[in-house]
Protein backbone atom coordinates (compact mmCIF):
# COMPACT_ATOMS: atom_id res chain seq x y z
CA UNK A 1 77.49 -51.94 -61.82
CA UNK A 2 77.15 -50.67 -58.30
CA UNK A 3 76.61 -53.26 -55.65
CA UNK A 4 73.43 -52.84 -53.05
CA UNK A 5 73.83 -53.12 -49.94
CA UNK A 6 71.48 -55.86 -48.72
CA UNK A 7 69.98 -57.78 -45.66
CA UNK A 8 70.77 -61.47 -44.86
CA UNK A 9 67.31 -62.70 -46.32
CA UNK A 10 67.91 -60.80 -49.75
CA UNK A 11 71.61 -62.26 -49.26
CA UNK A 12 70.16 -65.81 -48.87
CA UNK A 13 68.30 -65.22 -51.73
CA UNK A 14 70.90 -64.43 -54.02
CA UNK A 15 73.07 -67.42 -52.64
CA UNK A 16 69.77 -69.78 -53.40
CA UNK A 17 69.58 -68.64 -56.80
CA UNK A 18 73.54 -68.82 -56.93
CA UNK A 19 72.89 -72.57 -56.14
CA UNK A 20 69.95 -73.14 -58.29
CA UNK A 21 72.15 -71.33 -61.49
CA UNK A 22 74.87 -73.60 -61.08
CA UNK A 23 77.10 -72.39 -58.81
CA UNK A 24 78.03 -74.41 -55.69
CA UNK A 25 78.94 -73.15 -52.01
CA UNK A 26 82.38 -75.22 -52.25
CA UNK A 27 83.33 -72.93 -55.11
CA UNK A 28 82.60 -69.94 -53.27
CA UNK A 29 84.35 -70.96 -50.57
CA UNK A 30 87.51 -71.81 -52.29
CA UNK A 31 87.73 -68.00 -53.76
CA UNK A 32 86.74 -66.53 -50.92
CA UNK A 33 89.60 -67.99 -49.26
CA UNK A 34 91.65 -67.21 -51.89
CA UNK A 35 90.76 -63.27 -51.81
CA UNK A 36 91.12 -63.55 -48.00
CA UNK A 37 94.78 -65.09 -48.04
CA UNK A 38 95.65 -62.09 -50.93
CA UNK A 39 94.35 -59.97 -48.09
CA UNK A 40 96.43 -61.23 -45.31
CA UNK A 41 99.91 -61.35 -47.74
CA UNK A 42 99.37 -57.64 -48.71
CA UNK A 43 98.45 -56.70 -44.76
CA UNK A 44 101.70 -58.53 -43.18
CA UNK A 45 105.05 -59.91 -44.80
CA UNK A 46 105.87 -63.75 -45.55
CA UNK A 47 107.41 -65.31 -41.87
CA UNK A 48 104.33 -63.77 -39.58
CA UNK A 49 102.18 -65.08 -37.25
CA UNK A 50 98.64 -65.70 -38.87
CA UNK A 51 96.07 -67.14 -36.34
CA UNK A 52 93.35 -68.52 -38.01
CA UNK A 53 89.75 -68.78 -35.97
CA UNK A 54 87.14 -71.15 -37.94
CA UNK A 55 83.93 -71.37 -36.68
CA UNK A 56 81.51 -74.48 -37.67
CA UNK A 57 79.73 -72.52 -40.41
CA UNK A 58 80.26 -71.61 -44.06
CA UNK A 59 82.30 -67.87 -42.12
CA UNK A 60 84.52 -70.79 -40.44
CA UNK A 61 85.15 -72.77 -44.10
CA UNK A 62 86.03 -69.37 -45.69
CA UNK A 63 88.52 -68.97 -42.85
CA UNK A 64 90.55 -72.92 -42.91
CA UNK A 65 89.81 -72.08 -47.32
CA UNK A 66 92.76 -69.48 -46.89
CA UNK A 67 95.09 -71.16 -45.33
CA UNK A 68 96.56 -73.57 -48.09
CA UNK A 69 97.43 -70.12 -49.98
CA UNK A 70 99.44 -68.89 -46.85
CA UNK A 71 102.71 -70.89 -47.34
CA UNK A 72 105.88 -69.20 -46.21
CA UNK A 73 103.79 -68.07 -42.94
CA UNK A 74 103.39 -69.11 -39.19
CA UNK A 75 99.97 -70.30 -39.55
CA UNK A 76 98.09 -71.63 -36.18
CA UNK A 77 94.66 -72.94 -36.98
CA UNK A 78 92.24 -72.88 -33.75
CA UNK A 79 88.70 -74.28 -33.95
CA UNK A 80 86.99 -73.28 -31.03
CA UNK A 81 84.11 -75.81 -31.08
CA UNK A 82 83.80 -76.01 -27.21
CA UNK A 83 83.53 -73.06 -26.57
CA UNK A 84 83.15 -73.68 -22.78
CA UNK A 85 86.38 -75.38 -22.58
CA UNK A 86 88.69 -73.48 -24.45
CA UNK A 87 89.10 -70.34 -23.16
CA UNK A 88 92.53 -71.35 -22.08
CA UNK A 89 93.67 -72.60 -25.46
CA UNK A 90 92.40 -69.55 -27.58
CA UNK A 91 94.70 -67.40 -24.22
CA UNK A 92 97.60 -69.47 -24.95
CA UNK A 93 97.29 -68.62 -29.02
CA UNK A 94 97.01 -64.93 -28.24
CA UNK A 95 100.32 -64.88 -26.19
CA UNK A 96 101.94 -66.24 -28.91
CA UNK A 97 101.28 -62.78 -30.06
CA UNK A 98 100.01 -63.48 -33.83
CA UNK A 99 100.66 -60.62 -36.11
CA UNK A 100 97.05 -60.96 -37.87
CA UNK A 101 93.98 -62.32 -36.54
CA UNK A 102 90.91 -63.63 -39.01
CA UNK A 103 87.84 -64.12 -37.09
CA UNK A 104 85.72 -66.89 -38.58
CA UNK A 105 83.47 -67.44 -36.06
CA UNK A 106 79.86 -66.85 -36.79
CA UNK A 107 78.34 -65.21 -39.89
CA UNK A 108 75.32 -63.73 -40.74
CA UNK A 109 73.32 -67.02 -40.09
CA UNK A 110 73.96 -66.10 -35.77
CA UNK A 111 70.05 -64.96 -34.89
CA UNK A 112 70.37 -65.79 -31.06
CA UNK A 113 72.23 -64.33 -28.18
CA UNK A 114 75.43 -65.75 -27.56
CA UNK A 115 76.09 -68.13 -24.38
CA UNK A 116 78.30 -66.61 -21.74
CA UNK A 117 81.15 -68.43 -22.96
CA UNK A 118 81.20 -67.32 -26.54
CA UNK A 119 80.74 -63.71 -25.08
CA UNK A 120 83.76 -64.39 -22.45
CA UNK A 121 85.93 -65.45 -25.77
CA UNK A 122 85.09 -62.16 -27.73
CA UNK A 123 85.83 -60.50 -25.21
CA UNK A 124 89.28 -61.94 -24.46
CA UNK A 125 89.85 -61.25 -28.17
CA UNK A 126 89.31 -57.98 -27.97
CA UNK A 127 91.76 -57.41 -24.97
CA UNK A 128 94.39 -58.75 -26.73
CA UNK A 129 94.18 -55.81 -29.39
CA UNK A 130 95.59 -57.99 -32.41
CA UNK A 131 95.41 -56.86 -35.84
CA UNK A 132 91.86 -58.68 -36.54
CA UNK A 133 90.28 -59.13 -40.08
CA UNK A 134 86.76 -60.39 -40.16
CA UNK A 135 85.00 -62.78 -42.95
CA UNK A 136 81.79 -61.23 -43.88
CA UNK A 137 80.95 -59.41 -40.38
CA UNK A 138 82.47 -59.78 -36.86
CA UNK A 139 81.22 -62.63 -34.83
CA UNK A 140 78.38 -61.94 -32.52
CA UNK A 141 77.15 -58.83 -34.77
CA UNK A 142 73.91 -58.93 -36.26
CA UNK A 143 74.06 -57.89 -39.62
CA UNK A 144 70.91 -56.38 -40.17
CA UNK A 145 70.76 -54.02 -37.26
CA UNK A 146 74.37 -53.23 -36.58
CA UNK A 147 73.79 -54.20 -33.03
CA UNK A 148 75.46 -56.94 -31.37
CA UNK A 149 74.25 -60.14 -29.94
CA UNK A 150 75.90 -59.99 -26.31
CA UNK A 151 79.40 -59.06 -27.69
CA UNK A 152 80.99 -58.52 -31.24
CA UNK A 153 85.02 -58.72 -32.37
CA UNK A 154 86.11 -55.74 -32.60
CA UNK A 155 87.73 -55.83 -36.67
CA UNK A 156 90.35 -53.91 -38.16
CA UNK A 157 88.78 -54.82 -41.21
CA UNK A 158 85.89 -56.62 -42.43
CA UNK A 159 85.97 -58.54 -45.60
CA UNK A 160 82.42 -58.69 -46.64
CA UNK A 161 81.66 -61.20 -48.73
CA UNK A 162 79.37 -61.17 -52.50
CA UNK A 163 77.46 -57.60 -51.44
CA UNK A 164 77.33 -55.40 -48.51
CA UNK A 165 75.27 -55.78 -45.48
CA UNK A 166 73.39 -52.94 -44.59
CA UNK A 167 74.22 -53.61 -40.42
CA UNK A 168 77.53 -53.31 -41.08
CA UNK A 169 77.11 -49.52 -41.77
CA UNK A 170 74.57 -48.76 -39.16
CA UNK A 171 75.93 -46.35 -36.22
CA UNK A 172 76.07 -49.19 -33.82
CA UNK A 173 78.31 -51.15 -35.90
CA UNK A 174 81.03 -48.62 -37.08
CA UNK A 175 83.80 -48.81 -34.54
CA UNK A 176 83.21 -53.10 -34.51
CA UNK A 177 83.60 -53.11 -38.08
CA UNK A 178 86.48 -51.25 -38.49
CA UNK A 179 87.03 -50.64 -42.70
CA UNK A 180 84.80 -51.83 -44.57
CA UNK A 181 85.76 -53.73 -47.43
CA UNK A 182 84.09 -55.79 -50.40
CA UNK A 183 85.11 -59.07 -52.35
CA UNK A 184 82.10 -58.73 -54.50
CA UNK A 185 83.40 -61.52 -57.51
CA UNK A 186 83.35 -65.23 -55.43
CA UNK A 187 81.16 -67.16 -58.05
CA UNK A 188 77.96 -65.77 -56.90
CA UNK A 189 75.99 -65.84 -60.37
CA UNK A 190 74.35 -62.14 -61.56
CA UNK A 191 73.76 -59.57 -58.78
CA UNK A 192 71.57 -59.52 -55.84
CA UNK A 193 68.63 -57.92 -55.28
CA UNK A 194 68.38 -55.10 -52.87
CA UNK A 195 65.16 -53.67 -51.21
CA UNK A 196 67.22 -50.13 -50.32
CA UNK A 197 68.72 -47.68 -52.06
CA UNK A 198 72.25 -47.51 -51.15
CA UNK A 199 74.75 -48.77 -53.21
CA UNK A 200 79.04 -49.44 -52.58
CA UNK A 201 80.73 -47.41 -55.25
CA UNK A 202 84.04 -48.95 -56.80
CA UNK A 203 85.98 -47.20 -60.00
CA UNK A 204 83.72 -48.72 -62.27
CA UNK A 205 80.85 -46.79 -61.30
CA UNK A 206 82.05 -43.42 -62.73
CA UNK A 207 84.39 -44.18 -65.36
CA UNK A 208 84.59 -41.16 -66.89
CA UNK A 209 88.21 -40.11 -67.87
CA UNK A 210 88.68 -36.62 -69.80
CA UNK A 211 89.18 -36.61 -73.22
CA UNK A 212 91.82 -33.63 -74.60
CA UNK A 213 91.24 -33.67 -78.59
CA UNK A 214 94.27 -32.86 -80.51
CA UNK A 215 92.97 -30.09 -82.29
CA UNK A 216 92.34 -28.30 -79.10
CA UNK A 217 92.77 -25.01 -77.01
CA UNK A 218 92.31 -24.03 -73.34
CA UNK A 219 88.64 -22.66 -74.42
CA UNK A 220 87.79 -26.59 -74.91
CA UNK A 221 88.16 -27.22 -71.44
CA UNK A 222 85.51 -25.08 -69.28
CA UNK A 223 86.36 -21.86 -66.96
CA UNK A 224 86.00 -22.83 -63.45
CA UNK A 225 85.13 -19.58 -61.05
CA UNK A 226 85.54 -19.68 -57.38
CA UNK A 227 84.24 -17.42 -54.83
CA UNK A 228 86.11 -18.22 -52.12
CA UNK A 229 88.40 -16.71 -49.32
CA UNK A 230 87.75 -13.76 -46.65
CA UNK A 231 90.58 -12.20 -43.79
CA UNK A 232 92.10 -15.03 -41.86
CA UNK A 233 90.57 -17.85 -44.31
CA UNK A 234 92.93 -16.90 -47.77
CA UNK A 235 93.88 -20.74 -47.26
CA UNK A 236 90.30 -22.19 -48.39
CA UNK A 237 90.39 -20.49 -51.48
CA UNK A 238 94.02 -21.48 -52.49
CA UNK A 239 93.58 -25.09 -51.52
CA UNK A 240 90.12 -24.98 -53.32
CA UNK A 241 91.76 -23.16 -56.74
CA UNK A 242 94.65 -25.27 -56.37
CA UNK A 243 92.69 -28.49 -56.43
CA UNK A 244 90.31 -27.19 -59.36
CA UNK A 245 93.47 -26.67 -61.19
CA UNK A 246 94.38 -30.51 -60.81
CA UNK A 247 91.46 -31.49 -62.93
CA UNK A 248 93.10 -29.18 -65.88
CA UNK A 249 90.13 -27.05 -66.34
CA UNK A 250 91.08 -24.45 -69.30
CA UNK A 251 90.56 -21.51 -66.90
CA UNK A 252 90.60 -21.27 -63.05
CA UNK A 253 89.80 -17.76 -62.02
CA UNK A 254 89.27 -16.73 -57.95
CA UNK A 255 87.03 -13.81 -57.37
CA UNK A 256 87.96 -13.01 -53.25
CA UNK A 257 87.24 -10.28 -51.32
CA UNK A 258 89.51 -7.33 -51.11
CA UNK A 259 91.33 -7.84 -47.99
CA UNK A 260 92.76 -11.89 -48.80
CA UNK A 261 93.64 -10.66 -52.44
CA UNK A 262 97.16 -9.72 -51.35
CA UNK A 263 97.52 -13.44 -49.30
CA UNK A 264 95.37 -15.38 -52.13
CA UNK A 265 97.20 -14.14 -55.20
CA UNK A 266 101.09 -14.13 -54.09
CA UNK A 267 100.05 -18.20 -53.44
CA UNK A 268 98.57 -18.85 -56.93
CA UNK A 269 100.67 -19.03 -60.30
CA UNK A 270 98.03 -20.70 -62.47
CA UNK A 271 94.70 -19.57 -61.69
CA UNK A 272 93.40 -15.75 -62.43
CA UNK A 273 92.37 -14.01 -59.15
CA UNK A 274 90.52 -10.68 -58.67
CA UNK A 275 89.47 -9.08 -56.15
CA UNK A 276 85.76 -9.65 -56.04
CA UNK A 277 83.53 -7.03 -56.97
CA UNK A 278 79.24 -7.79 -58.57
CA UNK A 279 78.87 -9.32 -61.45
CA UNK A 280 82.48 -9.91 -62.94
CA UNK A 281 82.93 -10.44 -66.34
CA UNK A 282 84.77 -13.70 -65.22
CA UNK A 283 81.18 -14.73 -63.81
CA UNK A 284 79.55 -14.49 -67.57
CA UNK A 285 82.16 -17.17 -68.88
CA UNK A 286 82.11 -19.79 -66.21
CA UNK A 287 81.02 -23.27 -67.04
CA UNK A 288 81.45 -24.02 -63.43
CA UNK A 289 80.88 -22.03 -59.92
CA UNK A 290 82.35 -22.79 -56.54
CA UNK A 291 80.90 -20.83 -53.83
CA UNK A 292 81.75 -20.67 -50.38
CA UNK A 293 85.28 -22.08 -49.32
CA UNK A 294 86.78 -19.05 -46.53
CA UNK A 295 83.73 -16.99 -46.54
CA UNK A 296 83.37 -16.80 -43.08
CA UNK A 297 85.04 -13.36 -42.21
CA UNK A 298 82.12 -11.61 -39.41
CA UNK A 299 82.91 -8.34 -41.99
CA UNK A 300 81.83 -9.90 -45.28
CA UNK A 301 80.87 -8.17 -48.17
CA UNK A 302 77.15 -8.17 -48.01
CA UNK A 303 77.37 -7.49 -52.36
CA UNK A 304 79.06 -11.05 -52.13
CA UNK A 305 76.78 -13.05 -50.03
CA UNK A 306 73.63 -11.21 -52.20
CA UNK A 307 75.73 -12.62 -55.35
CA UNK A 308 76.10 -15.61 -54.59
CA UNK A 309 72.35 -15.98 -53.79
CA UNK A 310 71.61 -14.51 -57.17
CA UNK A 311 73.97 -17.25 -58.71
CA UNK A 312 71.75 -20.21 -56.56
CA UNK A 313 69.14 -18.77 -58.47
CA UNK A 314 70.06 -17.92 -61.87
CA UNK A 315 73.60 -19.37 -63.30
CA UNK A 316 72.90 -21.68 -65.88
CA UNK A 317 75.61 -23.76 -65.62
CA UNK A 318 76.63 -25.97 -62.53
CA UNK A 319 76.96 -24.89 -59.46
CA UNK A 320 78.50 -26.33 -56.11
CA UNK A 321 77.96 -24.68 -52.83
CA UNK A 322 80.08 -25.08 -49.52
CA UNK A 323 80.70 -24.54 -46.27
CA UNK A 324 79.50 -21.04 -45.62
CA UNK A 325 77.68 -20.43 -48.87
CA UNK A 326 75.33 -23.22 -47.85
CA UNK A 327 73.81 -21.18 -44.88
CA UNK A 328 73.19 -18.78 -47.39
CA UNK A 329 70.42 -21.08 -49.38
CA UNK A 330 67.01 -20.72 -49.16
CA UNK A 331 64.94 -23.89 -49.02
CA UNK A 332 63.11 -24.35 -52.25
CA UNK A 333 64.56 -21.82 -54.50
CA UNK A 334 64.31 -22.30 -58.02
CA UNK A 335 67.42 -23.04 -59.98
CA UNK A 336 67.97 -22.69 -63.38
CA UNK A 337 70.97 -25.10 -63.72
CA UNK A 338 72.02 -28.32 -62.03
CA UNK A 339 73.40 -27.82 -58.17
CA UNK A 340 75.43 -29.53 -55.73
CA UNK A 341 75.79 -29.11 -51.81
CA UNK A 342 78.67 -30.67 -50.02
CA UNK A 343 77.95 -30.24 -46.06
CA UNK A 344 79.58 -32.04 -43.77
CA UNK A 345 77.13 -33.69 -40.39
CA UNK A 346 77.52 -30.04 -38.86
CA UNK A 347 76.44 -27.94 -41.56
CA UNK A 348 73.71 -30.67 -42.71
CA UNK A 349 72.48 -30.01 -39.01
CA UNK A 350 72.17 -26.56 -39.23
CA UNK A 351 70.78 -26.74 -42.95
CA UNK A 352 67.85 -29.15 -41.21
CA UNK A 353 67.51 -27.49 -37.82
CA UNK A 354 68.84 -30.48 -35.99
CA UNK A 355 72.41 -32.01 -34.48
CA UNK A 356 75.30 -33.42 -35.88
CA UNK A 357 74.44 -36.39 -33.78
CA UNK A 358 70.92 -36.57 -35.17
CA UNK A 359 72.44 -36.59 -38.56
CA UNK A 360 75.10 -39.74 -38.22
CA UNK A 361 71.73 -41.10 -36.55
CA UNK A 362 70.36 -41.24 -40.31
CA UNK A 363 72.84 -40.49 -43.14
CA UNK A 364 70.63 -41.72 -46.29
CA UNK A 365 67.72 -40.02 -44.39
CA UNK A 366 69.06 -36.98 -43.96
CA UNK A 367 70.33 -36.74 -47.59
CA UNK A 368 66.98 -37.03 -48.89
CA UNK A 369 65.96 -34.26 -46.80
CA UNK A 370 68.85 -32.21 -48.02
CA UNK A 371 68.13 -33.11 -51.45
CA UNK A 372 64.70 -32.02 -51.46
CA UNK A 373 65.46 -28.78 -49.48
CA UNK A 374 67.78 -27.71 -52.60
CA UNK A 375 66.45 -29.53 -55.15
CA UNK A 376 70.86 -30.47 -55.49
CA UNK A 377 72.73 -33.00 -55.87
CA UNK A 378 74.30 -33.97 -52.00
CA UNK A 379 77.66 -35.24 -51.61
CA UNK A 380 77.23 -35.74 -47.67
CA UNK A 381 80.65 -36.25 -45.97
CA UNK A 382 82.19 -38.21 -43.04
CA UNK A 383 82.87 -41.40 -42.97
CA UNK A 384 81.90 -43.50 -45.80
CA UNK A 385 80.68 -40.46 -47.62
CA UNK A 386 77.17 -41.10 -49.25
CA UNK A 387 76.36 -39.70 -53.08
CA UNK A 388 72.90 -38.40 -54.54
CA UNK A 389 69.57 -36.56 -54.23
CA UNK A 390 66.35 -37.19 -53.00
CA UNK A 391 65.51 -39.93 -55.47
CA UNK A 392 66.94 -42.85 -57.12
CA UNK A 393 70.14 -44.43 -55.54
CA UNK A 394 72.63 -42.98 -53.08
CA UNK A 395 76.37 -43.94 -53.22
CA UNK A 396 77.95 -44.98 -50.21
CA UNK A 397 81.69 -44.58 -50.88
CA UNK A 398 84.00 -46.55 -49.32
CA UNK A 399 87.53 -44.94 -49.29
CA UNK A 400 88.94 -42.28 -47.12
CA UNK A 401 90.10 -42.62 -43.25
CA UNK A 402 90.05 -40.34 -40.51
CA UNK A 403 93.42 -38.26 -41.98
CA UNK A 404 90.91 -36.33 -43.72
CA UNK A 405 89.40 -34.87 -40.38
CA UNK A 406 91.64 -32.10 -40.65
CA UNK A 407 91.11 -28.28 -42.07
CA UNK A 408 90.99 -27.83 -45.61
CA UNK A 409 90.49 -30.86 -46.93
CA UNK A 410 86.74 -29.89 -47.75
CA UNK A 411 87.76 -27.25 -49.69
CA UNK A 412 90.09 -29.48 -51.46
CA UNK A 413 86.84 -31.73 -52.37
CA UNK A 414 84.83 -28.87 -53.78
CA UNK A 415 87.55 -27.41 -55.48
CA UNK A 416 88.42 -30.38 -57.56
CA UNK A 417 84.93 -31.43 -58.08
CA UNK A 418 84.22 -27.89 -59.37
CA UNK A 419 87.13 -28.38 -61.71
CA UNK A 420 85.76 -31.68 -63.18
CA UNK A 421 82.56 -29.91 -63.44
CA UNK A 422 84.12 -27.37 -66.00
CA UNK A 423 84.61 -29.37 -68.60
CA UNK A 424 82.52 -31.55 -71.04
CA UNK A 425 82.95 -34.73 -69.94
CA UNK A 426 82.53 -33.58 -66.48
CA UNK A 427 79.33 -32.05 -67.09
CA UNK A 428 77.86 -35.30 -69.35
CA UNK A 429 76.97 -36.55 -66.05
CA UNK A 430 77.33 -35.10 -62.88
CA UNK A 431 75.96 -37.95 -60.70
CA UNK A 432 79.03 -39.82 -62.22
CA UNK A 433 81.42 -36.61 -61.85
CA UNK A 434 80.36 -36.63 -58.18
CA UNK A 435 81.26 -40.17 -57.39
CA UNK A 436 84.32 -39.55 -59.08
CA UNK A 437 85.37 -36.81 -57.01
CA UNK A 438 84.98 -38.52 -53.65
CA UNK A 439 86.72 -41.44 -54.82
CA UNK A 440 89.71 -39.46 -55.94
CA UNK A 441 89.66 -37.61 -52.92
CA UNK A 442 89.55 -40.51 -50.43
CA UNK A 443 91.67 -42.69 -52.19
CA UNK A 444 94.67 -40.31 -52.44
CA UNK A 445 94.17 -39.51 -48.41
CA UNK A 446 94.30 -43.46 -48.27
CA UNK A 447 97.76 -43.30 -50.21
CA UNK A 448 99.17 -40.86 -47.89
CA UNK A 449 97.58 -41.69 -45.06
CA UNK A 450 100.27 -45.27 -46.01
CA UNK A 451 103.34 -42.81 -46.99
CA UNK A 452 103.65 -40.28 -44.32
CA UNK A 453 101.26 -39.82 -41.24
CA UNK A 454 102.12 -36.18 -41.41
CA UNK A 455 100.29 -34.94 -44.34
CA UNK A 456 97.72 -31.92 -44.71
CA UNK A 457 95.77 -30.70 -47.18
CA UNK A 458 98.22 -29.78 -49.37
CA UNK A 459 99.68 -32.83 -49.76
CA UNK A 460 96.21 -34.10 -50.57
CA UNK A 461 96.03 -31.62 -53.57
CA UNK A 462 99.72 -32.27 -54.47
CA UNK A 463 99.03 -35.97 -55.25
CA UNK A 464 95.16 -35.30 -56.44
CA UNK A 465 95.18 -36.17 -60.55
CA UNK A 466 99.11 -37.63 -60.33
CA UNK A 467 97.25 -40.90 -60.82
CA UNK A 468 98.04 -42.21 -57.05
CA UNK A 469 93.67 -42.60 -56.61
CA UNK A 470 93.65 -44.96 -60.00
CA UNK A 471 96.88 -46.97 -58.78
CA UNK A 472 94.80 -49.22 -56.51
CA UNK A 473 96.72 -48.81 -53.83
CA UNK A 474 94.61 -50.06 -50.45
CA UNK A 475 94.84 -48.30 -47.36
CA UNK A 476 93.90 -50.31 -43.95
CA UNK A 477 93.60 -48.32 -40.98
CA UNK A 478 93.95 -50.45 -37.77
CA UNK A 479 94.07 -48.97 -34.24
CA UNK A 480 97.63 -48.86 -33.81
CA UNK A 481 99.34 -49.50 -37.15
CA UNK A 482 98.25 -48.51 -40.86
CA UNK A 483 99.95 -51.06 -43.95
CA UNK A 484 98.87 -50.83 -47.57
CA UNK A 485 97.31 -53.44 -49.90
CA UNK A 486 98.46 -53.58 -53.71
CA UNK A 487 95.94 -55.11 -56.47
């Protein structure tokens, strides 16, 4: 079950009824610590430097809880309980130049400002650029808002502990929180109850694996169609029908326009592609269309823009639009079949007549305005992508880093998700298809992003569906270095 993202009462609340069930805060502690040591093993080797920096509440006990589980390291355990006198010492530790930092300071209980001196230690923390990990949020940030109260670490990662907080995703917060992370099973009892919609996605949300019967033939498996690819953008459309082909859709077919045939076909072995031309026969078989991926040539084919507005409108299967196809759509136009947008902030502006900026303002806002526009299915990307429509829950999913800020990946993302969409299972449930698609797609960037520093977009597709997003391999960006985390 997807977690909620909640706020520290509705946390309290769960960790009350946690109590009043049977659990007991010493047990949570001692797993939390335990998940936080795991975390610390998989980020540096046996023999480094761990500095450990308790605090005097529970954030501080989860912090001193790991360090029985750290044997074969340099562990130096500093409790800053003076804060007005030990300045020097927590100077002294950082020259020792630890190799990982956990910040244990304050938790979501801090509701004040901080005193100059606590703000004079974050700040000398921060200067020393260590590798930091947070328990639950960085000290001094106020988990409800995102802002800070007079100065916040500045984390390489944030553990969060039993469900997410919704500060920790608010704009002020990002670049203090660093990547987000969730240890969701500490011996909280049941889940908690959120007041919001937003949920953290993890594998078990989608769950849907395709099923290829014995008695079987290509048929079986959907015909994804692709309009894609114009002069000077061939690429989109091969990355997009290359990625649709991961998924093992029966058919793949690419309807272009004339001038990238030449480019588009020499690249593709496995997929059908044609020049475009209205109403293809490939267009009467598709179980799944893909519209938009290198359609931005200034001499378009006006045929193909009117077609794929007549598609919007009238295909009865699924549709996904992208990139240019989305400035196509009209707000409010009936569909006939289930449709999904996939904008990133810059094309969500111009669909809602506002900035980029206005849109990273309010992600799960602008969604539901999306949603409603197109009466779709959003899948609105950036960091931490969010998932859904302009009801019920939206996703928030948690895997990907900034590799994927790079040309083509996008297409990549629509292409596979169209090929999922093509086939039965795909189609069962396309909230579920959707969450699945993201996933895959940020957790293989997070792979390479651990492998090779230099990959593109078609590395991205050459490791899609070769089971590297299902081998739990974890992916922690820091400032300076990147490691990976196996569970």
């Amino acid at each position: 079950m997807a977690v909620p993202f909640v706020t520290v009462s509705e946390m309290r609340a769960w960790e009350d009824a946690s109590w009043a069930a049977g659990a007991t805060p010493h047990s949570v502690i001692a797993e939390v610590g335990r998940q936080l040591a795991a975390l610390v093993r998989s980020l540096r080797p046996p023999g480094s430097r761990i500095l450990l920096l308790p605090g005097r509440g529970n954030n501080g006990a989860d912090a001193q809880a790991a360090e029985p589980h750290l044997a074969g390291y340099q562990v130096e355990r500093l409790e800053l309980l003076e804060p007005e006198r030990q300045l020097t010492a927590l100077t002294n530790a950082l020259d020792r130049r630890p190799d990982l930092v956990v910040d244990g300071w304050f938790g979501i209980g801090l509701n004040r400002s901080l005193s100059p001196d606590w703000i004079a230690l974050i700040r000398r923390l921060n200067e020393a650029s260590c590798f930091v990990v947070s328990v639950d949020v960085p000290s001094g940030l106020n988990a409800d808002t995102g802002e800070n109260w007079g100065a916040a670490v500045r984390a390489d990662i944030t553990l969060t502990i039993g469900a997410p907080k919704l500060g920790l995703i608010r704009p002020p917060a990002i670049d203090v929180v660093g990547r987000l992370e969730l240890a969701s099973s500490v011996g909280l009892v049941g889940q908690p109850v959120g007041s919001n919609d937003l949920r953290w996605v993890g594998p078990d949300d989608f769950g849907i694996k395709t099923r290829r019967p014995l008695n079987t033939h290509k048929g079986t498996f959907g015909h994804a169609v692709i309009l894609a690819g114009s002069m000077g953008y061939s690429g989109a459309a091969v990355l997009a029908a290359r990625a649709a082909g991961r998924t093992r859709p029966g058919l793949v077919s690419v309807l272009t326009t004339p001038e990238a045939w030449l480019p588009v076909a020499s690249q593709l072995v496995t997929a059908m592609v044609h020049p475009f031309s209205i109403r293809h026969p490939a267009l009467a078989n598709a179980t799944a269309i893909l519209a938009g991926p290198g359609l931005a040539a200034s001499n378009l084919l006006p045929e193909m823009r009117q077609e794929v507005v007549r598609l919007w409108r009238e295909f009865p299967g699924v549709m996904v639009a992208d990139a240019s196809a989305l400035d196509w759509l009209r707000p409010g136009t009936p569909c006939v079949g289930p449709r999904v947008i996939t904008p990133h902030p810059g094309e969500a502006g111009r669909l809602l007549g506002i900035t980029a900026a206005e849109i990273q303002a309010d992600r799960l806002g602008s969604l539901r305005r999306l949603g409603a526009r197109h009466e779709a299915t959003v899948i609105l990307k950036g960091h931490q992508t969010l998932i859904g429509s302009s009801k019920g829950p939206v996703y928030l999913n948690p895997v990907g880093n900034p590799g994927l800020a790079q040309g083509g990946t996008g297409d990549v993302l629509a292409g596979y998700l169209t090929g999922l969409l093509a086939q039965p299972d795909g189609r069962r449930d396309l909230l579920a298809t959707c969450l699945r698609a993201a996933w895959d797609h940020g957790r293989t960037a997070d792979l390479l992003e651990t492998e090779d520093q230099g990959w593109t977009a078609e590395d991205l597709v050459h490791q899609l569906g070769s089971g590297a997003s299902g081998r739990w391999t974890r992916h922690w960006h820091s400032r300076d270095s990147s490691v990976d985390f196996q569970s």
